[in-house]
Protein backbone atom coordinates (compact mmCIF):
# COMPACT_ATOMS: atom_id res chain seq x y z
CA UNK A 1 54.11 22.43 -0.33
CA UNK A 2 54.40 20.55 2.81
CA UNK A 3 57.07 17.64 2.50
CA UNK A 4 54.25 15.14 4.12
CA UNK A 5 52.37 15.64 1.15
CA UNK A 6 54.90 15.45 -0.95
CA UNK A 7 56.02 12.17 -0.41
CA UNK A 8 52.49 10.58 -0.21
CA UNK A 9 52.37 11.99 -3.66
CA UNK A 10 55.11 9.98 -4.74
CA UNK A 11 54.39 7.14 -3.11
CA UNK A 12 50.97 6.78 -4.23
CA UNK A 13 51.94 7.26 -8.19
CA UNK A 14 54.40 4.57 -7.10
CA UNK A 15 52.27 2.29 -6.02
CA UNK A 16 50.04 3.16 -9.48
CA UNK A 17 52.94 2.47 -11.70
CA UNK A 18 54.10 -1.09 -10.04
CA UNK A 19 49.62 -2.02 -9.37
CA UNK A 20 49.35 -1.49 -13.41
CA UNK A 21 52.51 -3.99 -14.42
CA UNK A 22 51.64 -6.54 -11.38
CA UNK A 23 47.82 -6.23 -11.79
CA UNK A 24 48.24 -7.02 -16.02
CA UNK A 25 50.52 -10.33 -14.89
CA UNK A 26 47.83 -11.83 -12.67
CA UNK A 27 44.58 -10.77 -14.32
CA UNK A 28 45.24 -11.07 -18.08
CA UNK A 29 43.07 -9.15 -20.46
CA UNK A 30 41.09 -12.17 -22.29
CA UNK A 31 39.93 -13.21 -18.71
CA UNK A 32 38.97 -10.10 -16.96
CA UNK A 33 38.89 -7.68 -19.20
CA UNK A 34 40.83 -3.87 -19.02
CA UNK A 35 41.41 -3.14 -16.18
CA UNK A 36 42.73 0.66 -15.51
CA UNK A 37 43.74 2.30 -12.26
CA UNK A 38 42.20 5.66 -11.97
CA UNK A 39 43.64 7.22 -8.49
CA UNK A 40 45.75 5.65 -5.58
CA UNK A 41 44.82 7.75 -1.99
CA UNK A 42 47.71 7.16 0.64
CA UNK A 43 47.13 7.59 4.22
CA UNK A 44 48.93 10.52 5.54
CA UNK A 45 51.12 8.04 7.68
CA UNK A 46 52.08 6.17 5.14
CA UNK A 47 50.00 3.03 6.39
CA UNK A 48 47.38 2.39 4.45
CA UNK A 49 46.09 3.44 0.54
CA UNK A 50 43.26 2.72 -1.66
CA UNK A 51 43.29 1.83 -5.01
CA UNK A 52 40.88 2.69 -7.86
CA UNK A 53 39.91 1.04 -11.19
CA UNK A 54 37.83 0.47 -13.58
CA UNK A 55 37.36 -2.37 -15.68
CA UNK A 56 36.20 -2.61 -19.48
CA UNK A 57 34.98 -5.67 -21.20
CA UNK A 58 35.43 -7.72 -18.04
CA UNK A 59 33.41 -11.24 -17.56
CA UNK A 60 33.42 -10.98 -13.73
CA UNK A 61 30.97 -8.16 -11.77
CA UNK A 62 32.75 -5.45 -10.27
CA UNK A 63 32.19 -7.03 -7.04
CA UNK A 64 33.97 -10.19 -8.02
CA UNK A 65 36.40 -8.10 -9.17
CA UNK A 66 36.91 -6.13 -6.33
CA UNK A 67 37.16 -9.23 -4.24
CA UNK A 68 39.87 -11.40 -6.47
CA UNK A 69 41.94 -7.70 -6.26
CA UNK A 70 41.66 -7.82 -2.33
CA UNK A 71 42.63 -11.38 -1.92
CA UNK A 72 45.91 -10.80 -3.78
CA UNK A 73 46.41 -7.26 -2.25
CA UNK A 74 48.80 -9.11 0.04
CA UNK A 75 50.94 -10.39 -3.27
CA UNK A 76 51.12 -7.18 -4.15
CA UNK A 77 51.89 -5.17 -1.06
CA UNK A 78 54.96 -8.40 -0.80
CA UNK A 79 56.15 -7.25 -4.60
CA UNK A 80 55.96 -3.73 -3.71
CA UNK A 81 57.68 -4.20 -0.88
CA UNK A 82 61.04 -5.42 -3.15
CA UNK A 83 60.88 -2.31 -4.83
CA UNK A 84 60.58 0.24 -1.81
CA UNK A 85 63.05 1.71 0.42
CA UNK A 86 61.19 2.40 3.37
CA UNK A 87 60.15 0.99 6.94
CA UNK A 88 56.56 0.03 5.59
CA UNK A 89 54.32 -0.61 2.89
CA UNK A 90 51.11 0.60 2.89
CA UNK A 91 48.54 -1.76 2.83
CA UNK A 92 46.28 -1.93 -0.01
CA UNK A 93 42.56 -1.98 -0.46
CA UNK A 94 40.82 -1.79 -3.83
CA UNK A 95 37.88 -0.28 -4.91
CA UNK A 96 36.17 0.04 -8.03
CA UNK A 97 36.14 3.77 -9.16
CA UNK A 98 32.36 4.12 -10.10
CA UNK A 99 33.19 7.90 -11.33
CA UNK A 100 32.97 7.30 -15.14
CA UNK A 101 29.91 5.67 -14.47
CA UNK A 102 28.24 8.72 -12.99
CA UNK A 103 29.47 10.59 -15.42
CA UNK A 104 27.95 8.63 -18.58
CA UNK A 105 24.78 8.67 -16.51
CA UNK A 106 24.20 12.51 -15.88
CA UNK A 107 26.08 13.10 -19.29
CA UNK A 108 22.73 10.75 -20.85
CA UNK A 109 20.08 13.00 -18.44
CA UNK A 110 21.67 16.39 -19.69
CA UNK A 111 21.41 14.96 -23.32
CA UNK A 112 17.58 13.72 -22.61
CA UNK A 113 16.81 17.34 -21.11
CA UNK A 114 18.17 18.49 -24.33
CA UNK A 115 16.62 16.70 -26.52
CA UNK A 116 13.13 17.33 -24.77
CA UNK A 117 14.24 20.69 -24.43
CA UNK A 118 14.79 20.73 -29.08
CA UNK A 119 11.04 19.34 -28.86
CA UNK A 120 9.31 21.13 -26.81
CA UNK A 121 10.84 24.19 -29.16
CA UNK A 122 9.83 22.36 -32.23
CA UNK A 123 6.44 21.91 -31.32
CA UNK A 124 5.53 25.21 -30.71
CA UNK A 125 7.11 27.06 -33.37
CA UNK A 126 4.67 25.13 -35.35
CA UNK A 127 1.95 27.05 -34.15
């Protein structure tokens, strides 16, 4: 495994661990809900990384969400940045991860195709 990768590996479950603790002190749970961190992507250069979450039970649209994360991404990058040993910190952009979503959707279209499907089978054995 090439030692580039390596390290973004680290650093990016890094970042995860410190986002969850810092995230939970600024945006506590009766106001905006669970919010979970799904995946952290680092740049290969160390620079930059993304951050994705989803949120549960929230008050705020995911857009609002997404924006009050970005406006304290630079809070965060600063606390990071105690905790780190290196010459930078990436920066930080978040996104919401919309993957569960998709999932519960096509999960609910396979289950309607297989219920029609159960129908369509009921219906003409009766014949």
């Amino acid at each position: 495994m090439p030692k580039e990768f390596e390290r973004n590996r680290r650093v990016a479950q890094l970042l995860k661990k410190k986002l969850a603790v810092l995230i939970q002190e600024k945006f506590p749970l009766k106001q905006y809900g669970l919010m979970t961190l799904t995946n952290v992507d680092v740049s290969s250069d160390l620079k930059n990384s993304t951050i994705y979450f989803t949120s549960l039970n929230s008050k705020w649209s995911n857009l609002e969400l997404v924006r009050k994360l970005n406006e304290q991404a630079s809070y965060f990058r600063y606390e990071i940045s105690q905790l780190l040993t290196s010459k930078t910190v990436p920066s930080l952009c978040f996104r919401h991860d919309q993957s569960i979503e998709r999932a519960q959707r096509i999960s609910n279209i396979i289950e309607s195709i297989s219920n029609q499907n159960e129908e369509n089978g009921k219906t003409e054995n009766k014949y």
